[in-house]
C-alpha atoms as a PDB file:
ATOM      1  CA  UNK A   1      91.766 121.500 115.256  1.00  0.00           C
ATOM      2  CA  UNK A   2      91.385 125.528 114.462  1.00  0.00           C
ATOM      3  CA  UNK A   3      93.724 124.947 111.625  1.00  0.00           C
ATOM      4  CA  UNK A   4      91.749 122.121 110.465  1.00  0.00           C
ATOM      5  CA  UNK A   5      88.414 123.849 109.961  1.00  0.00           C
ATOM      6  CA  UNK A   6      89.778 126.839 108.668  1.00  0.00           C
ATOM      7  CA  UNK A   7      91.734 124.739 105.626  1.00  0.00           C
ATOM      8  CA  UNK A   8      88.360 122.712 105.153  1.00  0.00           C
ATOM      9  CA  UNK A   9      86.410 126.124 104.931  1.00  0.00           C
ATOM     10  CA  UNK A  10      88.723 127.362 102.482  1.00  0.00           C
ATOM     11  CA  UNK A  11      88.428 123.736 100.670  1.00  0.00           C
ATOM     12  CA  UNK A  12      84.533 123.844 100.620  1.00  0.00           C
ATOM     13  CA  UNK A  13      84.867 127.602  98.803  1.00  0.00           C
ATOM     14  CA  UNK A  14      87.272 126.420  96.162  1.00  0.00           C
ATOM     15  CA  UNK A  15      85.019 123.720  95.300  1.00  0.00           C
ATOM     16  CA  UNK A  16      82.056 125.497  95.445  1.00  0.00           C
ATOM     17  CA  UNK A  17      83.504 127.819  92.637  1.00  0.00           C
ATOM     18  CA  UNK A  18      84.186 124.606  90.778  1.00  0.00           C
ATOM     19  CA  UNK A  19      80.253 124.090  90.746  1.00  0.00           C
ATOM     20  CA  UNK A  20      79.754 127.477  88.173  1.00  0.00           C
ATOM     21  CA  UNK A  21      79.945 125.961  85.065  1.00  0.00           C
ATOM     22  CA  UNK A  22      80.767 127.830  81.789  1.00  0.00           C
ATOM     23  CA  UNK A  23      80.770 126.985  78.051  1.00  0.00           C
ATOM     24  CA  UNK A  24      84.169 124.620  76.446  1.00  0.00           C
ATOM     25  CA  UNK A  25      87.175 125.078  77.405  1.00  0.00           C
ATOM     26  CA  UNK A  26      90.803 125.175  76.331  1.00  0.00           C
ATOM     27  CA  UNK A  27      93.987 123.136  77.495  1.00  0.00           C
ATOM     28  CA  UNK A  28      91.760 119.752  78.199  1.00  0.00           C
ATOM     29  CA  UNK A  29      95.588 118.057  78.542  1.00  0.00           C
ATOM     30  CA  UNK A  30      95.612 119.806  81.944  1.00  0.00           C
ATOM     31  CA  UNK A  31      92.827 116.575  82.733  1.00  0.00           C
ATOM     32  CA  UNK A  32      94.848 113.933  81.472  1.00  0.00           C
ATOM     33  CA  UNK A  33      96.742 111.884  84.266  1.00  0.00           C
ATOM     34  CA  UNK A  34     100.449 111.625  83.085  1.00  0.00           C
ATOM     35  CA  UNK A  35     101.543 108.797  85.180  1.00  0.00           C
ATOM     36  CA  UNK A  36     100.841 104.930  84.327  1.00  0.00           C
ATOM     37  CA  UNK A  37     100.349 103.921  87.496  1.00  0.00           C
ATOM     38  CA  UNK A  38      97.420 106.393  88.228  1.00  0.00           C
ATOM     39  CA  UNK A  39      96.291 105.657  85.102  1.00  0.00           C
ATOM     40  CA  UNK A  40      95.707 102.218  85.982  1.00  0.00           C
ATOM     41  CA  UNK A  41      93.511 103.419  88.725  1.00  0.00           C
ATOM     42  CA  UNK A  42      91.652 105.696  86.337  1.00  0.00           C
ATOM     43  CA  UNK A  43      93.022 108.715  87.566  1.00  0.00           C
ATOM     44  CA  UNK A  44      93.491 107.269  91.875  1.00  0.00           C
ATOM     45  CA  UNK A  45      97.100 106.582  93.082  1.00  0.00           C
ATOM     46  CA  UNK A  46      98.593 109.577  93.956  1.00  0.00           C
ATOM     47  CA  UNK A  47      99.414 108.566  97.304  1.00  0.00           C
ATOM     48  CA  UNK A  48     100.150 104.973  96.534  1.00  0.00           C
ATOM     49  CA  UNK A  49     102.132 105.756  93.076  1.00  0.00           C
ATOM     50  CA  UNK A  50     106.249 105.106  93.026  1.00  0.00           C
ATOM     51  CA  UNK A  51     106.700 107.202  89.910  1.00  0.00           C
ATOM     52  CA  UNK A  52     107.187 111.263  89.964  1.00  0.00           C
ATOM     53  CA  UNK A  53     103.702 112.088  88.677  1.00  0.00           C
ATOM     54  CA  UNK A  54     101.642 112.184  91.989  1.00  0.00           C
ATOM     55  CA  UNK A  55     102.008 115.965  92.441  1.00  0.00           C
ATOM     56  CA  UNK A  56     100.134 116.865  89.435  1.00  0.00           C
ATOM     57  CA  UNK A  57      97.507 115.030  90.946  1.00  0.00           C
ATOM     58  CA  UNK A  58      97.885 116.356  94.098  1.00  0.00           C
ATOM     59  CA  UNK A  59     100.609 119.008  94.871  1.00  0.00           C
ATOM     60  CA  UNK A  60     101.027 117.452  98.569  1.00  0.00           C
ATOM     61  CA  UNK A  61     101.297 114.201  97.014  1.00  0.00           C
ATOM     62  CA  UNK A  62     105.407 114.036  97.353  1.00  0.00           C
ATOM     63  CA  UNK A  63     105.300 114.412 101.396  1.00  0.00           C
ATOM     64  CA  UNK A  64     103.326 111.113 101.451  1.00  0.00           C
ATOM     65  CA  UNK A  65     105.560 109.178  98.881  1.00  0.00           C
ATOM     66  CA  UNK A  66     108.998 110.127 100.394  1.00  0.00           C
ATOM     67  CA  UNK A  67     110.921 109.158  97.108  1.00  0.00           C
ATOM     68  CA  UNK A  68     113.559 110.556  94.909  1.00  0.00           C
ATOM     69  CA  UNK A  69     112.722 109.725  91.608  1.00  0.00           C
ATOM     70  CA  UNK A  70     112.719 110.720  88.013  1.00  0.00           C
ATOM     71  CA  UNK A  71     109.978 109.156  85.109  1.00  0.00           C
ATOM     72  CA  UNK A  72     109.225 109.356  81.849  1.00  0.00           C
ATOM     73  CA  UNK A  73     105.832 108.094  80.249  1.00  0.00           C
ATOM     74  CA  UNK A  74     104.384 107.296  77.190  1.00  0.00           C
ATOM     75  CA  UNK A  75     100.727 107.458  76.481  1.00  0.00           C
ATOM     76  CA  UNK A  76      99.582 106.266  73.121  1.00  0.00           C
ATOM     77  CA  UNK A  77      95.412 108.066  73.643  1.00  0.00           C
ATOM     78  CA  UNK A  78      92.831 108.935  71.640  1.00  0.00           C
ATOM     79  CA  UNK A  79      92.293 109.260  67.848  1.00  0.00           C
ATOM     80  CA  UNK A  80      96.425 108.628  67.527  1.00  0.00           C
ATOM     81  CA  UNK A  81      97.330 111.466  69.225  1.00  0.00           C
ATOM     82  CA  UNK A  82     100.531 110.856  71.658  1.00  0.00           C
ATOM     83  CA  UNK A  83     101.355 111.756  75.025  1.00  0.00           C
ATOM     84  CA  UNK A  84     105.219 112.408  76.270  1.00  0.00           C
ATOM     85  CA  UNK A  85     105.472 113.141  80.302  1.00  0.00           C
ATOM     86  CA  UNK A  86     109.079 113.810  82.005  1.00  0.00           C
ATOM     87  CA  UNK A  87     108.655 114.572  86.215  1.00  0.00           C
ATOM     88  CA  UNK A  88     111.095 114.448  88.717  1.00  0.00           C
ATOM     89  CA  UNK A  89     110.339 114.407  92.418  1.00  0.00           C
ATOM     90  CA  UNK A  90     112.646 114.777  95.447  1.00  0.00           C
ATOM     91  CA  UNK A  91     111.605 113.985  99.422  1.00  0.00           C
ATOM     92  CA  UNK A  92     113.593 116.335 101.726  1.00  0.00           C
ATOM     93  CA  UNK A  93     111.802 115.651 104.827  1.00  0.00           C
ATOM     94  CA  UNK A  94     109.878 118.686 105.731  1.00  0.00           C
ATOM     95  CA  UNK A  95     109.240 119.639 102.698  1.00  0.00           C
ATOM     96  CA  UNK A  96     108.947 117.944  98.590  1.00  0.00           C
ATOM     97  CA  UNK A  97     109.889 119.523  95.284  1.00  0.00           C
ATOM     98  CA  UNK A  98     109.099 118.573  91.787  1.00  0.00           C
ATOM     99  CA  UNK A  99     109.299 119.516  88.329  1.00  0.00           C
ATOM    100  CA  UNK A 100     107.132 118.077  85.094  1.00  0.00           C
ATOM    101  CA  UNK A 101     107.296 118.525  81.331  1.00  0.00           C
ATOM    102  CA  UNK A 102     104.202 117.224  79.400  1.00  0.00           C
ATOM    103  CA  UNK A 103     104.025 117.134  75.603  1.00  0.00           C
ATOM    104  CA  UNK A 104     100.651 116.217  74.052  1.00  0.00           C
ATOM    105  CA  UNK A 105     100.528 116.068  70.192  1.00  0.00           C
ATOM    106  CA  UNK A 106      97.776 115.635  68.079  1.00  0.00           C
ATOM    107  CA  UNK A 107      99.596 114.543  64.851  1.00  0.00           C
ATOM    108  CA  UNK A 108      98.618 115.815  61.445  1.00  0.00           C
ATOM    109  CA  UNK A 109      95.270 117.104  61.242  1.00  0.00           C
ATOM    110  CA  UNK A 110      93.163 118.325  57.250  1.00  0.00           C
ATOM    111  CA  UNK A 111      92.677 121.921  56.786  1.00  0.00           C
ATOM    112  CA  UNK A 112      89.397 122.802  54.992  1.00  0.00           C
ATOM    113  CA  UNK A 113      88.515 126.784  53.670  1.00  0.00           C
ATOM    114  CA  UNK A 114      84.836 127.876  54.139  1.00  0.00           C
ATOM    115  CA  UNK A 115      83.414 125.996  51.177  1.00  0.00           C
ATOM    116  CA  UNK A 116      85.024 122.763  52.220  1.00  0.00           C
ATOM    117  CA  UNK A 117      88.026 122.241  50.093  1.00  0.00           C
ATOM    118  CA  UNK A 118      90.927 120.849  51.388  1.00  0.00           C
ATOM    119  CA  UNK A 119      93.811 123.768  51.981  1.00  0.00           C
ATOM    120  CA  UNK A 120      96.613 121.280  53.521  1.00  0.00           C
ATOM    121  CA  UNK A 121      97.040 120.226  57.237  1.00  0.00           C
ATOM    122  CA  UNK A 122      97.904 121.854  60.587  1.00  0.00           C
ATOM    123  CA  UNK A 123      99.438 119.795  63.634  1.00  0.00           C
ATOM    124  CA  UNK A 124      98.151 121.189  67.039  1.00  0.00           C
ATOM    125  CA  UNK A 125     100.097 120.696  70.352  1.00  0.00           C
ATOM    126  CA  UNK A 126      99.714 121.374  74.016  1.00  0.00           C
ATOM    127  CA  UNK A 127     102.666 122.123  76.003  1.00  0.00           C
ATOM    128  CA  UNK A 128     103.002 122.503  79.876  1.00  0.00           C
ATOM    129  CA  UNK A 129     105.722 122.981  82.382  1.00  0.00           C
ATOM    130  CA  UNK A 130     105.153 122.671  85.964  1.00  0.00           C
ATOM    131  CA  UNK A 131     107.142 123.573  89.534  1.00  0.00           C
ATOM    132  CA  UNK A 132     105.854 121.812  92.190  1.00  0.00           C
ATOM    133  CA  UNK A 133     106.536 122.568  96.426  1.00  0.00           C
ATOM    134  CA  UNK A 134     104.916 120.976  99.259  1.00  0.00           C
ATOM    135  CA  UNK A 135     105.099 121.534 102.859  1.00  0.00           C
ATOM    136  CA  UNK A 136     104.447 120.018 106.084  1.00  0.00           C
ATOM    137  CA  UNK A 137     102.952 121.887 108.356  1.00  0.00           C
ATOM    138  CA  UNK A 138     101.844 119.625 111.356  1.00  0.00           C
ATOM    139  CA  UNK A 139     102.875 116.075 111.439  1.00  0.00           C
ATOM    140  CA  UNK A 140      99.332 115.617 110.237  1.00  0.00           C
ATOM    141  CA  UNK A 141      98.663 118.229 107.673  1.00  0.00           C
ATOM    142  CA  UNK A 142      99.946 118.970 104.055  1.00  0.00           C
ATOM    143  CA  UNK A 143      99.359 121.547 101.999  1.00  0.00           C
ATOM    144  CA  UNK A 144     101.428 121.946  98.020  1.00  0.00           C
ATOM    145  CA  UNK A 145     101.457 124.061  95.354  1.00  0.00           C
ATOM    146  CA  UNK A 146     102.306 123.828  91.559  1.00  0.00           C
ATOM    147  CA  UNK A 147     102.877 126.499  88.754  1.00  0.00           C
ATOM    148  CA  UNK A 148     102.031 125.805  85.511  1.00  0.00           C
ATOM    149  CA  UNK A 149     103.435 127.171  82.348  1.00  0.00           C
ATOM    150  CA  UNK A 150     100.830 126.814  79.381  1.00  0.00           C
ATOM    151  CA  UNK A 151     101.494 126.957  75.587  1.00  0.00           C
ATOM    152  CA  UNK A 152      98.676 125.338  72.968  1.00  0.00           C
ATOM    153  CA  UNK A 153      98.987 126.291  69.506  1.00  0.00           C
ATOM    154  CA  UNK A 154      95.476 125.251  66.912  1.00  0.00           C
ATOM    155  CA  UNK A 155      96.379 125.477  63.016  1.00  0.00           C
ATOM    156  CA  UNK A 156      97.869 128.785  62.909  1.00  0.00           C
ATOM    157  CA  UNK A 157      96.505 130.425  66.359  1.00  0.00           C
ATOM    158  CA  UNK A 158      98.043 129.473  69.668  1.00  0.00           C
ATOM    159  CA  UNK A 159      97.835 131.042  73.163  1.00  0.00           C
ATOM    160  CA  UNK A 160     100.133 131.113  76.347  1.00  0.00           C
ATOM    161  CA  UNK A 161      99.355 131.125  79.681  1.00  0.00           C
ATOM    162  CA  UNK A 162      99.705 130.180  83.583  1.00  0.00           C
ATOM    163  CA  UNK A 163      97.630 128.162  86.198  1.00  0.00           C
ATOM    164  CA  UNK A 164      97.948 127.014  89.696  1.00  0.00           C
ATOM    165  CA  UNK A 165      97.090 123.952  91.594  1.00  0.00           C
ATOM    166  CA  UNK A 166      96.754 123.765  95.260  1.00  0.00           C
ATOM    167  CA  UNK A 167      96.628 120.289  97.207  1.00  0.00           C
ATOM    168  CA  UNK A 168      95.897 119.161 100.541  1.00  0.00           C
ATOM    169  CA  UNK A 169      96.712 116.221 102.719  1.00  0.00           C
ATOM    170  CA  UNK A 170      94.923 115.376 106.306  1.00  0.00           C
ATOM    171  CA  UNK A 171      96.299 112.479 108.288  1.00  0.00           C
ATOM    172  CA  UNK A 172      93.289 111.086 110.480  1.00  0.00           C
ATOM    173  CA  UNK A 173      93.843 109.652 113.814  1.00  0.00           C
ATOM    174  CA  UNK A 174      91.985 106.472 111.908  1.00  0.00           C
ATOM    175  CA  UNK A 175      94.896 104.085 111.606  1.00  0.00           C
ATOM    176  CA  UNK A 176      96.497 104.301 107.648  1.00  0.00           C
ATOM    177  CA  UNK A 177      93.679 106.315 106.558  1.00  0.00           C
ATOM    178  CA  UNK A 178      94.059 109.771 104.579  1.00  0.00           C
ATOM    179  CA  UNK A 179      92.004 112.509 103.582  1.00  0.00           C
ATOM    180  CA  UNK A 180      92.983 114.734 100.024  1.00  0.00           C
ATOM    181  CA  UNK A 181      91.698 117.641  98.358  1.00  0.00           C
ATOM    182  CA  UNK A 182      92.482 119.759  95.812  1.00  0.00           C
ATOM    183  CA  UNK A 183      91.704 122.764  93.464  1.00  0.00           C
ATOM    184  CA  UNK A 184      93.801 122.345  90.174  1.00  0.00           C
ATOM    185  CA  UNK A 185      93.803 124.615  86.969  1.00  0.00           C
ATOM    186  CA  UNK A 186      92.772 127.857  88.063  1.00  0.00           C
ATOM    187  CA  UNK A 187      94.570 131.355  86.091  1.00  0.00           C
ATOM    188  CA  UNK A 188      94.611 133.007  82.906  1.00  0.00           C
ATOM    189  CA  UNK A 189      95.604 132.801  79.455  1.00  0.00           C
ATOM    190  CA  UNK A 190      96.312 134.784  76.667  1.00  0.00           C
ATOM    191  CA  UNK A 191      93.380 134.854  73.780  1.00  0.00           C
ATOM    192  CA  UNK A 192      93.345 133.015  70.670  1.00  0.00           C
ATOM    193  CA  UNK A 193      92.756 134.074  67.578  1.00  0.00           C
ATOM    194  CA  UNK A 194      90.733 136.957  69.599  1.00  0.00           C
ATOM    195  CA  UNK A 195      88.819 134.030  71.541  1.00  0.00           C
ATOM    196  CA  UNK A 196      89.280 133.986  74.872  1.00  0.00           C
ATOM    197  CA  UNK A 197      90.528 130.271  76.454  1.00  0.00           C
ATOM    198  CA  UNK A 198      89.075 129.468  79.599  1.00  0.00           C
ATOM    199  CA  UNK A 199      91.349 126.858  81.972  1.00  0.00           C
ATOM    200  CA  UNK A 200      89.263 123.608  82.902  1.00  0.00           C
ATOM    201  CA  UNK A 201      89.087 124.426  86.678  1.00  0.00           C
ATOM    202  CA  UNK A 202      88.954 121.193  88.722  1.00  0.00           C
ATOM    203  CA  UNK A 203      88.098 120.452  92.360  1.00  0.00           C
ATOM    204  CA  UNK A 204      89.007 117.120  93.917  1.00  0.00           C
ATOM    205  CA  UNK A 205      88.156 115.454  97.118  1.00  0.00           C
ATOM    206  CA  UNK A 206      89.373 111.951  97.910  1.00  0.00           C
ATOM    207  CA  UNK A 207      89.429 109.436 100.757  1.00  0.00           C
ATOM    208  CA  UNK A 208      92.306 107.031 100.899  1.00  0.00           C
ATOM    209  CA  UNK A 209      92.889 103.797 102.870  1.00  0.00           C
ATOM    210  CA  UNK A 210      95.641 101.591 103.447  1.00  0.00           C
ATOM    211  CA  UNK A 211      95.516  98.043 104.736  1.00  0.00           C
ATOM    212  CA  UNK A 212      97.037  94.084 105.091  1.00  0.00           C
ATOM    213  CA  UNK A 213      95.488  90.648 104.332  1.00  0.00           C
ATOM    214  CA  UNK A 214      98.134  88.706 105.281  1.00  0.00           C
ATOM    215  CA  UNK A 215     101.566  89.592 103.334  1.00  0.00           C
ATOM    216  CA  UNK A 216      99.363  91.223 100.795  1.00  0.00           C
ATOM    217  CA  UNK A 217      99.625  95.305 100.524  1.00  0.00           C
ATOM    218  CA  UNK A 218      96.441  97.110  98.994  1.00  0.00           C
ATOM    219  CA  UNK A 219      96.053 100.573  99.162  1.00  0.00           C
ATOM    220  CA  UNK A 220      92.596 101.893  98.307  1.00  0.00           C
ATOM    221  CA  UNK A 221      91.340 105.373  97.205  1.00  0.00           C
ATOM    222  CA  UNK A 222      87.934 106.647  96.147  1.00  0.00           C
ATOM    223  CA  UNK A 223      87.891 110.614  94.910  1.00  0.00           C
ATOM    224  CA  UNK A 224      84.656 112.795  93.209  1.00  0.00           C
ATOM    225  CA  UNK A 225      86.318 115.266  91.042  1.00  0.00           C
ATOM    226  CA  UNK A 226      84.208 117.924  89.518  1.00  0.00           C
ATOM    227  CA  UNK A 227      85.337 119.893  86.021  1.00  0.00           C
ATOM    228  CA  UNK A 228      83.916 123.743  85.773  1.00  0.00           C
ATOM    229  CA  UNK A 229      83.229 122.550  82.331  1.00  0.00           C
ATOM    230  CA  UNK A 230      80.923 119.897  82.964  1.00  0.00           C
ATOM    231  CA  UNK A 231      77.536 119.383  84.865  1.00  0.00           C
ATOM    232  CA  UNK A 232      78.299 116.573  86.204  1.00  0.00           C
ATOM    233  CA  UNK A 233      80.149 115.055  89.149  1.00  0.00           C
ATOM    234  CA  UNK A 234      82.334 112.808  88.256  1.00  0.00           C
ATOM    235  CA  UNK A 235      84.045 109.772  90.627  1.00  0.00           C
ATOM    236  CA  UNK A 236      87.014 107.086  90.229  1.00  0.00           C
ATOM    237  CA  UNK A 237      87.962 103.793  92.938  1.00  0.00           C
ATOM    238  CA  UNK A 238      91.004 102.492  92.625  1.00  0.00           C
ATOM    239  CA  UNK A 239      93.374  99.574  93.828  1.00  0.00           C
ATOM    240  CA  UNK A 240      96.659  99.326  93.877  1.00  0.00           C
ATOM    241  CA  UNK A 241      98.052  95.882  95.374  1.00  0.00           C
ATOM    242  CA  UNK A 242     101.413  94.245  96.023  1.00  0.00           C
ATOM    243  CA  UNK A 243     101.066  90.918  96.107  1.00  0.00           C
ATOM    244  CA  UNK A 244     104.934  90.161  96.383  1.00  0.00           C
ATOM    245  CA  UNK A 245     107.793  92.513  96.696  1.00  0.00           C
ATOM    246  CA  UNK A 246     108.498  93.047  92.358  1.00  0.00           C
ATOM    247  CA  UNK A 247     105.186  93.199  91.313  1.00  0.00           C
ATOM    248  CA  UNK A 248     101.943  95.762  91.664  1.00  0.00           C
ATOM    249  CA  UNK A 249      98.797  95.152  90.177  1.00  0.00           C
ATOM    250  CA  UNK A 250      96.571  98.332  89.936  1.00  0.00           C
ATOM    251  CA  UNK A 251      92.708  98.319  89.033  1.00  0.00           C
ATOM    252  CA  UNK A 252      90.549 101.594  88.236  1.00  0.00           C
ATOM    253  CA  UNK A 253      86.455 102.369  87.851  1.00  0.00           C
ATOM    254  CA  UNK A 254      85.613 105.301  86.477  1.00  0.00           C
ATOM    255  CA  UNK A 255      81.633 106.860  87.421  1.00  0.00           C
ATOM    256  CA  UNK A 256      80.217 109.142  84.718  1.00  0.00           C
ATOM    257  CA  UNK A 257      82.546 109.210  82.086  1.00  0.00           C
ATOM    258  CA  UNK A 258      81.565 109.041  78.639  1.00  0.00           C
ATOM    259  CA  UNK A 259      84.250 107.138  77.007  1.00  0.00           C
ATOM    260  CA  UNK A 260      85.985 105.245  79.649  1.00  0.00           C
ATOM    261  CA  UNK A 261      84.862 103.236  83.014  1.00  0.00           C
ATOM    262  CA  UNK A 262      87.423 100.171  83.661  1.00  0.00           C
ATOM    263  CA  UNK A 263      91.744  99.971  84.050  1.00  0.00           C
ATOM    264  CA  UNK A 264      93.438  97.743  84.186  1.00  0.00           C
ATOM    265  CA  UNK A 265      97.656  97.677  84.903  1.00  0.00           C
ATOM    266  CA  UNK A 266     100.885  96.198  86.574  1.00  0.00           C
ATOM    267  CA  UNK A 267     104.310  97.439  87.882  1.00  0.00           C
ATOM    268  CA  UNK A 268     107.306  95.344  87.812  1.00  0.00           C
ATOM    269  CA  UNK A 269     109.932  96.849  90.195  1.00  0.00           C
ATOM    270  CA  UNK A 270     113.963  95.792  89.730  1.00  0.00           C
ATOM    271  CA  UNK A 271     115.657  97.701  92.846  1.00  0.00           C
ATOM    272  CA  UNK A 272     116.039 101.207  91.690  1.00  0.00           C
ATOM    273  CA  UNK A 273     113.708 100.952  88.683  1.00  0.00           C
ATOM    274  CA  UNK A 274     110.085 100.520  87.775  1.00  0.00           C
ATOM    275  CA  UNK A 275     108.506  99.702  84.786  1.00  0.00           C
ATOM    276  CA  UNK A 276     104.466 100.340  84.951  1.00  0.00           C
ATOM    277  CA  UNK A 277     101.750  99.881  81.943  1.00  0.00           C
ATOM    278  CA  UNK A 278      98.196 100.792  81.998  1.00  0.00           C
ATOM    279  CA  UNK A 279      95.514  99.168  79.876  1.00  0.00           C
ATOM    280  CA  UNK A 280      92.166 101.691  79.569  1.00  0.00           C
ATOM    281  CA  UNK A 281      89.888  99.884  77.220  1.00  0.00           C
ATOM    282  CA  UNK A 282      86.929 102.293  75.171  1.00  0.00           C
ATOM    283  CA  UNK A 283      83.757 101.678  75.272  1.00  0.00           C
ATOM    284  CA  UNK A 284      82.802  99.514  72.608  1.00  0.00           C
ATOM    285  CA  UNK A 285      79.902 102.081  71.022  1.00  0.00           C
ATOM    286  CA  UNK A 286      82.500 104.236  70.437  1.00  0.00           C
ATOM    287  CA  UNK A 287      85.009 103.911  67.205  1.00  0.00           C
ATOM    288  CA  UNK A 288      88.063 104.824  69.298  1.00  0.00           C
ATOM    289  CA  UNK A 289      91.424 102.604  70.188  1.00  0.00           C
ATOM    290  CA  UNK A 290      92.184 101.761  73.344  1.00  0.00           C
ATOM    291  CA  UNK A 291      94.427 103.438  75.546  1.00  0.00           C
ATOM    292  CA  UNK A 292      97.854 102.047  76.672  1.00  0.00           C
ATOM    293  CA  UNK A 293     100.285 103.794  78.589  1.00  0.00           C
ATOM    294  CA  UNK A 294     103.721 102.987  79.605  1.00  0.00           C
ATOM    295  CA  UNK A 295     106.280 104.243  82.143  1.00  0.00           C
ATOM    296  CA  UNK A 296     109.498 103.784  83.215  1.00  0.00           C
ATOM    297  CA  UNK A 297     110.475 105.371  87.164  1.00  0.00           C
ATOM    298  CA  UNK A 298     114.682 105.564  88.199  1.00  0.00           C
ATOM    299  CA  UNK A 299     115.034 105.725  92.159  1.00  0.00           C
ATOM    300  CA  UNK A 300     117.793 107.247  93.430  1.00  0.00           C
END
């Protein structure tokens, strides 16, 4: 119980230093969820999810999942732009490792001079590579880490840098229910074009719930996340249900976001792989496509 206070202390101060906001900030991939099926829950999942993503979620994601498992994913999001995810995630018991590779470019993008004349294009990318551990400490309590390397290049300015993540998994003597937190995004960069690039420092806390009707599995999961770089607290629900053995259906709500509220998406799973989509419609005032994501998991 001592150790259990102390981590929620420590919790409570990390998110309370989420609460300081500051002015924009750089590396806004670092927010997008790379894995369809979390996706599908708008941004939920992690502990439910049979892909490699959940760690960048939640670094002690991997001790819950107890896979082996490599994914790739395809996001087609907003304005065009493309999103190309590789993770790979390994159960050893006592402890989880992981690795991720995400890729977000922008596509071709018009260069104009100070008077407004069109001087050509530019084509600006975010890059990120990521090392994940977890650890069991107590049968009940997780705790993970990942390290993040940063690259994100803007016309002819770019900038490298570093961040950390730290996640954190309580088992409650509740039956099949699970409390997660999390502090993601927090280190330094190198400036840009003499600008320093602040990191969009996250804090997460989520509640998650497993349970039966009959031969039907649903796993449930409500988390408020709150972005240094915004005001305003922000929360997601999601589903994720097996009705029979092949085939997941996954639904997502999204609380105070501007462009997106509902997802929609399903998994198919043939032995030793899965093939998950996500559907995240745009809200029709907004001239923006709609998102679709797909992934593709091989177990081992």
């Amino acid at each position: 119980m001592k150790k259990l206070f102390i981590i929620i202390i420590l919790i409570g101060l990390g998110f309370s230093l989420v609460a300081e906001t500051s002015g924009e900030c750089g590396f806004q991939m670092l927010k997008i969820v790379s894995g369809a099926s979390m996706a599908a829950q708008g941004g939920a999942g992690a502990f439910s999810s049979t892909d490699a993503f959940p760690f960048l979620q939640n670094p002690a994601a991997g001790l819950i999942n107890r896979t082996h498992v490599i994914s790739m994913t395809q996001n087609y999001w907003l304005f065009d732009t493309t999103l190309n995810c590789l993770a790979y995630t390994n159960f050893l018991g006592k402890t989880a490792f992981g690795l991720a590779y995400r890729y977000l470019d922008y596509g071709k993008i018009d260069s104009y001079d100070d008077t407004g004349e069109n001087i050509g294009e530019f084509h600006p990318i975010d890059l990120t590579f990521s090392t994940n551990f977890a650890y069991r400490i107590t049968p009940d309590h997780f705790v993970g880490l990942n390290i993040n390397a940063l690259y994100e290049k803007i016309d002819t300015s770019s900038s490298f840098g570093f961040s950390f993540d730290v996640g954190y998994v309580y088992i409650t003597p509740i039956k099949d229910l699970k409390l997660a937190a999390a502090i993601k995004h927090f280190g330094k960069t190198s400036k840009m074009d003499k600008e320093d690039i602040d990191l969009p420092v996250t804090g997460e806390i989520a509640a998650v719930k497993d349970f039966n009707i009959n031969l039907i599995k649903i796993s449930s999961e409500i988390k408020a996340i709150k972005h240094i770089d915004d005001d305003v607290i922000k929360a997601v629900i999601g589903l994720n249900i097996i009705p029979i053995e092949k085939l997941t259906l996954r639904f997502g709500y999204k609380i105070n976001y501007d462009l997106e509220n509902i997802s929609f998406g399903l998994g198919i799973n043939l032995k030793k792989i899965n093939i998950d989509y996500a559907y995240i419609p745009s809200d029709p005032d907004y001239e923006i496509n709609d998102i679709h994501m797909i992934g593709i998991s091989y177990k081992f």
